[in-house]
Structure formats: C-alpha cells, structure tokens
PDB file of N, CA and C in Angstrom:
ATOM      1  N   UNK A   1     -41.204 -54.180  -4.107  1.00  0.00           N
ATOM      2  CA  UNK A   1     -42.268 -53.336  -3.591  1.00  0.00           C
ATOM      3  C   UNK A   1     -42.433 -52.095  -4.463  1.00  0.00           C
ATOM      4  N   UNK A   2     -41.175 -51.166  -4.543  1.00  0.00           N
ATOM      5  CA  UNK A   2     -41.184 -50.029  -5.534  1.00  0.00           C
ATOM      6  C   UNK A   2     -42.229 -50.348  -7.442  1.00  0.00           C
ATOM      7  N   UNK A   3     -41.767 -51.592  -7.831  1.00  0.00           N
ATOM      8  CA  UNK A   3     -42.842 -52.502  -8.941  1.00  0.00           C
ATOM      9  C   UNK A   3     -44.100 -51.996  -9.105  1.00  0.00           C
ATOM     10  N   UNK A   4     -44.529 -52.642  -7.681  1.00  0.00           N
ATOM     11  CA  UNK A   4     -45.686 -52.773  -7.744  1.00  0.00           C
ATOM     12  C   UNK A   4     -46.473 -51.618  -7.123  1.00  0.00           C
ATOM     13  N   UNK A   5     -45.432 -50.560  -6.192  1.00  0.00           N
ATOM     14  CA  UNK A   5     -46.444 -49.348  -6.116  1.00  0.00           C
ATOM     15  C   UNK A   5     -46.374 -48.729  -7.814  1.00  0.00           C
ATOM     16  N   UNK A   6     -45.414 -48.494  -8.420  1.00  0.00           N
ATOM     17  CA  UNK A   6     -45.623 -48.355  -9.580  1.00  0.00           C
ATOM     18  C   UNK A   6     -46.728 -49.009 -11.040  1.00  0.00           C
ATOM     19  N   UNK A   7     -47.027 -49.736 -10.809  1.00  0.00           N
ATOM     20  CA  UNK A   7     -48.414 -50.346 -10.936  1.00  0.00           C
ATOM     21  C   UNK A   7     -49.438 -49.583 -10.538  1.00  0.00           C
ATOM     22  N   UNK A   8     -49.361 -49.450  -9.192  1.00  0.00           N
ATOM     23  CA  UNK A   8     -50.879 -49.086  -8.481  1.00  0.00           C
ATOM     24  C   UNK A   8     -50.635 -47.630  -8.793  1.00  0.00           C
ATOM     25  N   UNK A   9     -49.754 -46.803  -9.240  1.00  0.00           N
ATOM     26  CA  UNK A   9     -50.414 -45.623  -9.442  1.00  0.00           C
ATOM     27  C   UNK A   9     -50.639 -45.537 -10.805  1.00  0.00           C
ATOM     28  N   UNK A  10     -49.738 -46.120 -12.257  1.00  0.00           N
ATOM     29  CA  UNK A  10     -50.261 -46.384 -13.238  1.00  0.00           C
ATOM     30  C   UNK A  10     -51.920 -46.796 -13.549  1.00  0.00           C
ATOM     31  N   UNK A  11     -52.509 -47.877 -12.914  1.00  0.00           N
ATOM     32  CA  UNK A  11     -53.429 -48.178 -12.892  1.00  0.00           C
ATOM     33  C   UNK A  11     -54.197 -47.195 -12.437  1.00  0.00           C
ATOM     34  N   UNK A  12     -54.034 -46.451 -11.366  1.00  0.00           N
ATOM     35  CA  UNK A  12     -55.100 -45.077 -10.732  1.00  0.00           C
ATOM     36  C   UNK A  12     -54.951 -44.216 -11.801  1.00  0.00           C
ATOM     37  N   UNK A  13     -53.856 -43.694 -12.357  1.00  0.00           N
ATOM     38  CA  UNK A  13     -53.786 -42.615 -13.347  1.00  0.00           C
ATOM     39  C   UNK A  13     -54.833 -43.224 -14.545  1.00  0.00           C
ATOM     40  N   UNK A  14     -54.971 -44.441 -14.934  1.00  0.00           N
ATOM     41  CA  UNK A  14     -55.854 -45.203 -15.896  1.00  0.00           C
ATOM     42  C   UNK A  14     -56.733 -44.737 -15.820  1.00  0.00           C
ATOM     43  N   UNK A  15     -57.363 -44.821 -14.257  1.00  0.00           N
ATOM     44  CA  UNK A  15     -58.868 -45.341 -13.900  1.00  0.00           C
ATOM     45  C   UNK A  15     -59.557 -43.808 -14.277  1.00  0.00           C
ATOM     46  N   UNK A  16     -58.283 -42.805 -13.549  1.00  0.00           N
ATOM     47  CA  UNK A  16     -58.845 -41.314 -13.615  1.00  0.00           C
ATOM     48  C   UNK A  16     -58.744 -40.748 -15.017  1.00  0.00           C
ATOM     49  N   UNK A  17     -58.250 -40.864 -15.892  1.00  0.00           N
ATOM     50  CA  UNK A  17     -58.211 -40.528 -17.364  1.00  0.00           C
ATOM     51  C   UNK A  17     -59.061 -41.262 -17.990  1.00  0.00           C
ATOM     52  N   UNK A  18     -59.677 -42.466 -18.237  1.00  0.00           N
ATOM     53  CA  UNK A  18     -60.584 -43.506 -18.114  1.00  0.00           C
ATOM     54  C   UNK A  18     -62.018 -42.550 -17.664  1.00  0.00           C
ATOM     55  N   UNK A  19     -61.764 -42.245 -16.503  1.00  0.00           N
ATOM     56  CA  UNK A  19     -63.309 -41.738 -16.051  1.00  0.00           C
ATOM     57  C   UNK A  19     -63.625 -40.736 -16.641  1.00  0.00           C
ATOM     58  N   UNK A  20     -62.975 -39.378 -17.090  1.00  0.00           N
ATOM     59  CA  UNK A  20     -62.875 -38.256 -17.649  1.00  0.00           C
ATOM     60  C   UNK A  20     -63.182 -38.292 -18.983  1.00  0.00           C
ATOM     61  N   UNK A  21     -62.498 -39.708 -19.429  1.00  0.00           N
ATOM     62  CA  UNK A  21     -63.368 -39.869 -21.041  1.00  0.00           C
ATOM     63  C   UNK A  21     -65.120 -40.125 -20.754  1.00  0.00           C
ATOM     64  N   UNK A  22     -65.098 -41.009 -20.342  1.00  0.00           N
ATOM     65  CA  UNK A  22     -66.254 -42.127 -19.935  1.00  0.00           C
ATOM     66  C   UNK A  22     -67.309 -40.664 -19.515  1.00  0.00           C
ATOM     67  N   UNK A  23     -67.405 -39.771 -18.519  1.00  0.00           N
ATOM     68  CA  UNK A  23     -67.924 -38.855 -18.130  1.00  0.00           C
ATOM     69  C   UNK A  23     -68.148 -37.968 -19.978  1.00  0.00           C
ATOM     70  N   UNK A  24     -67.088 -37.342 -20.311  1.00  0.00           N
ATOM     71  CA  UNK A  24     -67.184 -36.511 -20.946  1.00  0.00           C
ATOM     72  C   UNK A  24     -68.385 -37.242 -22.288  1.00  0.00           C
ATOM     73  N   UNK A  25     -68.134 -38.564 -22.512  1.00  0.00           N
ATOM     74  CA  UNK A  25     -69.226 -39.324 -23.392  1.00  0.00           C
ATOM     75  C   UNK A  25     -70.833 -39.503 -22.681  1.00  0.00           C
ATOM     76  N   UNK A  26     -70.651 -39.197 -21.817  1.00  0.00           N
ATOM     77  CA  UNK A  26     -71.888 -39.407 -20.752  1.00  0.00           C
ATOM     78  C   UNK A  26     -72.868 -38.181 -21.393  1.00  0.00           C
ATOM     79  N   UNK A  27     -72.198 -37.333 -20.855  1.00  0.00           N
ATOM     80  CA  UNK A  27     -72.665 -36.148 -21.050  1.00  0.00           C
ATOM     81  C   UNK A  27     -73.115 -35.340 -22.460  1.00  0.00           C
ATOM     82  N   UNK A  28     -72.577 -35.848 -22.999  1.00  0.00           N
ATOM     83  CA  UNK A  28     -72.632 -35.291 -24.587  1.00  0.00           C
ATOM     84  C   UNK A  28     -74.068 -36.413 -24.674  1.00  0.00           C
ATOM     85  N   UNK A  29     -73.881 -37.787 -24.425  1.00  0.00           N
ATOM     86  CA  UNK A  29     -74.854 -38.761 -24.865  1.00  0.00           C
ATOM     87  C   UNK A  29     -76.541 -38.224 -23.549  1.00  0.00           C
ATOM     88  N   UNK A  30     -76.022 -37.318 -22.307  1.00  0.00           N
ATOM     89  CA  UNK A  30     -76.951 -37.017 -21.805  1.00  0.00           C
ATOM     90  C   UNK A  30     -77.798 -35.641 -22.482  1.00  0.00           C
ATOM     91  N   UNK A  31     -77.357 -34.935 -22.749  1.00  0.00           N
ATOM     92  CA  UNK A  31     -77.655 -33.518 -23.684  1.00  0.00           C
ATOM     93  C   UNK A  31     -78.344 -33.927 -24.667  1.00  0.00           C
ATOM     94  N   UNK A  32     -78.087 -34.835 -25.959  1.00  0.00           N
ATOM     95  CA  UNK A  32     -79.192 -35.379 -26.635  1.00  0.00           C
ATOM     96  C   UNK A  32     -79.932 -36.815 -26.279  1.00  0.00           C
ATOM     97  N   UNK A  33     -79.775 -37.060 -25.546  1.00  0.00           N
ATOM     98  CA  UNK A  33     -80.889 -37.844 -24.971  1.00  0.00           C
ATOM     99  C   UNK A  33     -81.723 -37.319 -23.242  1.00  0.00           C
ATOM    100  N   UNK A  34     -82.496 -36.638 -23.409  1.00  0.00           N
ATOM    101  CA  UNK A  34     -82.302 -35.302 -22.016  1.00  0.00           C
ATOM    102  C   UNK A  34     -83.212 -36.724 -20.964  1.00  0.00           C
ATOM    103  N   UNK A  35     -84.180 -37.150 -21.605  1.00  0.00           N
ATOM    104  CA  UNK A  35     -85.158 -38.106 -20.490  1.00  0.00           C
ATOM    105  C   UNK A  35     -84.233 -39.449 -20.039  1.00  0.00           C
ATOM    106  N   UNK A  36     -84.011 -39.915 -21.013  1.00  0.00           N
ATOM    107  CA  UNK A  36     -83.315 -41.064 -20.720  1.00  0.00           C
ATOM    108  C   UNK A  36     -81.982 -40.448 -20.112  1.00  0.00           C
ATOM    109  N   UNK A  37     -80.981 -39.779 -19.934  1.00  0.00           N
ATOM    110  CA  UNK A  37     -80.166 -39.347 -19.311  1.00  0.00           C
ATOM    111  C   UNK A  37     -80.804 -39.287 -17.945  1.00  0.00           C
ATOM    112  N   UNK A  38     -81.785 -38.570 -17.718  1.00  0.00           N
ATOM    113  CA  UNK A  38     -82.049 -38.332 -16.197  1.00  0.00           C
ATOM    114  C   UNK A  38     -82.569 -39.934 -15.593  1.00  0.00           C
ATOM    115  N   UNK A  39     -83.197 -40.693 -16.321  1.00  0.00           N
ATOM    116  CA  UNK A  39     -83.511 -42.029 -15.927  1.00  0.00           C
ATOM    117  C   UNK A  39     -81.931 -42.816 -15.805  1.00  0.00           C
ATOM    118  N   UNK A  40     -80.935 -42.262 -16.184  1.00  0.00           N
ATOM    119  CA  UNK A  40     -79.256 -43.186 -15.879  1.00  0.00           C
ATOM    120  C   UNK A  40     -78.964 -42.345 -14.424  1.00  0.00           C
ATOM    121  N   UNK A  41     -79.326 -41.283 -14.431  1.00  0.00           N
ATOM    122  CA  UNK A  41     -78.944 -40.367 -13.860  1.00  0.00           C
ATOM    123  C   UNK A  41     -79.451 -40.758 -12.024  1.00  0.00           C
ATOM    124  N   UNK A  42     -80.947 -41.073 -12.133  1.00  0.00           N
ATOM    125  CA  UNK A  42     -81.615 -41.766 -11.272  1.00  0.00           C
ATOM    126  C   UNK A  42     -81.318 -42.797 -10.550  1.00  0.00           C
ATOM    127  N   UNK A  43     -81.095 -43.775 -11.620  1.00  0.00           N
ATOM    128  CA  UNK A  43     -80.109 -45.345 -11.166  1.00  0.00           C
ATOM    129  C   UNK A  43     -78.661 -44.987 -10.668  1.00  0.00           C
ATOM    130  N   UNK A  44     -78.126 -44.021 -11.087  1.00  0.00           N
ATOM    131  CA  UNK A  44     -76.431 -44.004 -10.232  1.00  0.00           C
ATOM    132  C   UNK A  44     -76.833 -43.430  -9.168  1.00  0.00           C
ATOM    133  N   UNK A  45     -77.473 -42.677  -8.988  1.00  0.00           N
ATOM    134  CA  UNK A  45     -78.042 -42.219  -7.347  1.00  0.00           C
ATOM    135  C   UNK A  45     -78.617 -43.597  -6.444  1.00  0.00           C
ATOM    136  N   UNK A  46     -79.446 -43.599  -7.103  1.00  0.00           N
ATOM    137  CA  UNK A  46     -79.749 -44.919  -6.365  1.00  0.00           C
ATOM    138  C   UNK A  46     -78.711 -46.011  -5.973  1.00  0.00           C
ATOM    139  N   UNK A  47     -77.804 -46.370  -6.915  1.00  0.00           N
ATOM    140  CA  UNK A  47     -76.597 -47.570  -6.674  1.00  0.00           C
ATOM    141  C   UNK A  47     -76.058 -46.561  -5.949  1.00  0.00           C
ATOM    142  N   UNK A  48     -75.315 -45.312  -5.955  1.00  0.00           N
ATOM    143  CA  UNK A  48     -74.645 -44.834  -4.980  1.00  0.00           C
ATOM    144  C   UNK A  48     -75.564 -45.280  -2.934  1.00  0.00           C
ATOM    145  N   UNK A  49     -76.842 -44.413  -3.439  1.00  0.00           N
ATOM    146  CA  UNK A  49     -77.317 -44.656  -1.719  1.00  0.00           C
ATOM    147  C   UNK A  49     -77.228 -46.159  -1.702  1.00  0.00           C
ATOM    148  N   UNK A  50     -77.049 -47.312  -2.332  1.00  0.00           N
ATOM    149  CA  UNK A  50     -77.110 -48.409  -1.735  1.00  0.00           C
ATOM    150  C   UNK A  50     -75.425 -49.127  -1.263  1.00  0.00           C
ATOM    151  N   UNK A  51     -74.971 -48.815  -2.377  1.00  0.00           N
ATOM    152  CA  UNK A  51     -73.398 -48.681  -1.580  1.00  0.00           C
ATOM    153  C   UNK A  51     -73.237 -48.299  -0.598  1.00  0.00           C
ATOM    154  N   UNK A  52     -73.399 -46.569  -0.470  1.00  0.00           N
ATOM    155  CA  UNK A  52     -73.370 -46.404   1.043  1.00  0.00           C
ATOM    156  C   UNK A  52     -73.743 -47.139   2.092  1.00  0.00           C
ATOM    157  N   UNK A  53     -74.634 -47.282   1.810  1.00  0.00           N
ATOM    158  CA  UNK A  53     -75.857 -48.356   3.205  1.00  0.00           C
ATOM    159  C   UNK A  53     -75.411 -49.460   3.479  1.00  0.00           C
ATOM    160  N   UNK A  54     -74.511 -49.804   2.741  1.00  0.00           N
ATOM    161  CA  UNK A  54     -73.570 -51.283   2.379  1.00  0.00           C
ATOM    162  C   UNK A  54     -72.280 -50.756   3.031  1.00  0.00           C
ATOM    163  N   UNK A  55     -71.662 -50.019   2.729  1.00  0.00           N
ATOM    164  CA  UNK A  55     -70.404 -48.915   3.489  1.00  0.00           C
ATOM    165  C   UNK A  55     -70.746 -48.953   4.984  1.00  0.00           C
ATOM    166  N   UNK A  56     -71.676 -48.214   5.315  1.00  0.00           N
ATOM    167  CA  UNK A  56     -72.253 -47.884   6.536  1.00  0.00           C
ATOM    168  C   UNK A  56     -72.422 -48.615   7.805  1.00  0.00           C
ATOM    169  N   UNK A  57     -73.060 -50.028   6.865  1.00  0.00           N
ATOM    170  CA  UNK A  57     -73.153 -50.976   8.124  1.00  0.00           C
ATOM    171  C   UNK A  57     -71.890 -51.839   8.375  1.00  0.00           C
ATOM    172  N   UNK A  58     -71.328 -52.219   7.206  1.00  0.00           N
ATOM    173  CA  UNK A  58     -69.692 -52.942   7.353  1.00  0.00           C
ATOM    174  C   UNK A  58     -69.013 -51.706   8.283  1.00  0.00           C
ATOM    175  N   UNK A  59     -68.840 -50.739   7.984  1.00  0.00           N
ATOM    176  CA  UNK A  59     -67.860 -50.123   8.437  1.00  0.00           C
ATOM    177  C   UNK A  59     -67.424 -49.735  10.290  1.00  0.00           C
ATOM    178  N   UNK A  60     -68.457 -49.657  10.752  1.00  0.00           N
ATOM    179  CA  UNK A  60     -68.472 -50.285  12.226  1.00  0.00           C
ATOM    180  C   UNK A  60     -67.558 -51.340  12.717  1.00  0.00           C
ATOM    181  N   UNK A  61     -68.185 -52.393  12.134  1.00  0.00           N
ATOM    182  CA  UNK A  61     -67.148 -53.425  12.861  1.00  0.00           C
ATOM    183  C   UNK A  61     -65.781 -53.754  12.136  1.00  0.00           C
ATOM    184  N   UNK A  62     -65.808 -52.994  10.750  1.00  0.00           N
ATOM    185  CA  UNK A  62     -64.216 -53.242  10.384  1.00  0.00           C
ATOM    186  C   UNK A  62     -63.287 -52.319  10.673  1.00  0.00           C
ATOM    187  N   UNK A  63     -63.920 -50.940  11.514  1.00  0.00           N
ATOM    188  CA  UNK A  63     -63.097 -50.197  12.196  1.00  0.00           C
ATOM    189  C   UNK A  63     -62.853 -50.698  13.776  1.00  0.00           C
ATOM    190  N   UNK A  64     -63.483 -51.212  14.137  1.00  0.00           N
ATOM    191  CA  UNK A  64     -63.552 -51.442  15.264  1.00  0.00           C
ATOM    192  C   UNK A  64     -62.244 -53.042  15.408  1.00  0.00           C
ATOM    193  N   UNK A  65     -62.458 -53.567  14.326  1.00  0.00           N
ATOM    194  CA  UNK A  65     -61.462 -55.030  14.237  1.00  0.00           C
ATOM    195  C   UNK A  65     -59.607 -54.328  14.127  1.00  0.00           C
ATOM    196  N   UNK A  66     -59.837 -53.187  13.188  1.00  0.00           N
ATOM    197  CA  UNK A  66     -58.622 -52.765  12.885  1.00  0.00           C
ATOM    198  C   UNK A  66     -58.096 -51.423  14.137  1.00  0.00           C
ATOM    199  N   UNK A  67     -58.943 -51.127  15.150  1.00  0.00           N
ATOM    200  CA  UNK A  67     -58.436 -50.351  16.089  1.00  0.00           C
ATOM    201  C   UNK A  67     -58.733 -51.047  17.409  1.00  0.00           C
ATOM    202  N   UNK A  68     -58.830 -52.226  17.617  1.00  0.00           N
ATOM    203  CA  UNK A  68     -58.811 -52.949  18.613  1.00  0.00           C
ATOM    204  C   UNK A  68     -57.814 -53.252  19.753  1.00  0.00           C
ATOM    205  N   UNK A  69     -58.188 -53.119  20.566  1.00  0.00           N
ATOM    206  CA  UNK A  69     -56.819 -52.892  21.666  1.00  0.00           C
ATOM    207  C   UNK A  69     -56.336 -54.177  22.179  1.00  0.00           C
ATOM    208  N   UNK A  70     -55.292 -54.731  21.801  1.00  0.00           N
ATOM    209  CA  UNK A  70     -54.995 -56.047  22.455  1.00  0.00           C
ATOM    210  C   UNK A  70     -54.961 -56.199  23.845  1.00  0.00           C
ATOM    211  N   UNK A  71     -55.122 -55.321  24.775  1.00  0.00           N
ATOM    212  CA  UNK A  71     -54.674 -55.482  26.344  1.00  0.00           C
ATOM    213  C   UNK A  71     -55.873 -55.604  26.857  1.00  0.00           C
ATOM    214  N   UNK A  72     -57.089 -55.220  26.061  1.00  0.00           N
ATOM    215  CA  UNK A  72     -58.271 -55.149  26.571  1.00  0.00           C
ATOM    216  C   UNK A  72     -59.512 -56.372  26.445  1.00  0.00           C
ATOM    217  N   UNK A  73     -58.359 -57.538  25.833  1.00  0.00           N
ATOM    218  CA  UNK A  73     -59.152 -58.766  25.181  1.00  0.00           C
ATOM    219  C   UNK A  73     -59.808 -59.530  26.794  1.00  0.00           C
ATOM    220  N   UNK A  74     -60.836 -60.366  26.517  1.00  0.00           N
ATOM    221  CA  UNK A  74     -61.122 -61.044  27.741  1.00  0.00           C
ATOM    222  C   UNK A  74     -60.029 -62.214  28.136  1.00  0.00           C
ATOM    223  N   UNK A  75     -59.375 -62.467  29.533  1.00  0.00           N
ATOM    224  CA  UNK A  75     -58.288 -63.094  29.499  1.00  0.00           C
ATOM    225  C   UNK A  75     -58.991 -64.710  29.817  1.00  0.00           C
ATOM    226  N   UNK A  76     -58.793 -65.517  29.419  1.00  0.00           N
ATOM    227  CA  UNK A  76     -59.685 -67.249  29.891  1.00  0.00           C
ATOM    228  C   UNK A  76     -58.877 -67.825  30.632  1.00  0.00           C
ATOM    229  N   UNK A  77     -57.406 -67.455  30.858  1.00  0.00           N
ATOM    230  CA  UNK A  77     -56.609 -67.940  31.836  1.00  0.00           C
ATOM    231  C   UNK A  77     -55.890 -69.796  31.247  1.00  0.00           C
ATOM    232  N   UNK A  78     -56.363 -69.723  29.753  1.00  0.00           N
ATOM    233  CA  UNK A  78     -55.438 -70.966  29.459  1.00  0.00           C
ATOM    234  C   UNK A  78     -54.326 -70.491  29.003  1.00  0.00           C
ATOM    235  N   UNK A  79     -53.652 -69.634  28.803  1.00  0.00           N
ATOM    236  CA  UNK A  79     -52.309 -69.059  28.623  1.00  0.00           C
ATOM    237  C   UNK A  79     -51.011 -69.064  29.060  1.00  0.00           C
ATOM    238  N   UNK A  80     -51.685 -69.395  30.690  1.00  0.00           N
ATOM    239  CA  UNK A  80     -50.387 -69.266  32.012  1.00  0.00           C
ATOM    240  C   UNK A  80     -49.800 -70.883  32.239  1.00  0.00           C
TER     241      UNK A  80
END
C-alpha cells in the first residue's frame, strides 16, 4: 500500500510541475498571439462550464449512493 501511495503522490507532484510549465508556455504563446489566445481562452471556459454541468448532474446520485443508509432500505420480507 505505502508503493503505491508513493506513486500517487509522485504522479500529482508530475501533474503540478507539468501544469506550471504547460501554463507558463501558454502564456508567453498568449501575449504574442493576443486574438487567438483569447479564442483558446474561450474554449477552456466553455469545456470547463460543460464539465461542470456533467459534475452537477452525476453528482446527486453518486452522493446520495455513497451516503445511503442501510436501515432505511425497503424491506420485501424474502430475507426471514
């Protein structure tokens, strides 16, 4: 177990040093390109609100599956 949390934070430390490059090239490539930057700029807004909306509606019933009360299930009486 110890392995493989070691993994998963290697890999997060990746993702976040990874993004910080990736950003910092963004930006330099948004500054001289000012129109087309705001047209990338447009589309990640957009994929963000659609994720959400995608987030939003799953997230209801997969909170609701994972805080579900077992005592409160309907009983059918083939059990006894």
């Amino acid at each position: 177990m110890k392995h493989t949390q070691n993994k998963l934070i290697y890999a997060a430390v990746a993702v976040v040093i990874l993004g910080f490059i990736a950003w910092g090239w963004f930006v330099r490539w948004y500054h001289a390109h000012p129109a087309a930057g705001r047209f990338v700029v447009l589309v990640m807004v957009l994929w963000g609100v659609w994720l959400c909306s995608r987030f939003v509606r799953v997230l209801p019933s997969k909170l609701a599956s994972i805080f579900k009360d077992p005592y409160t299930r309907i009983d059918r009486g083939d059990d006894n």
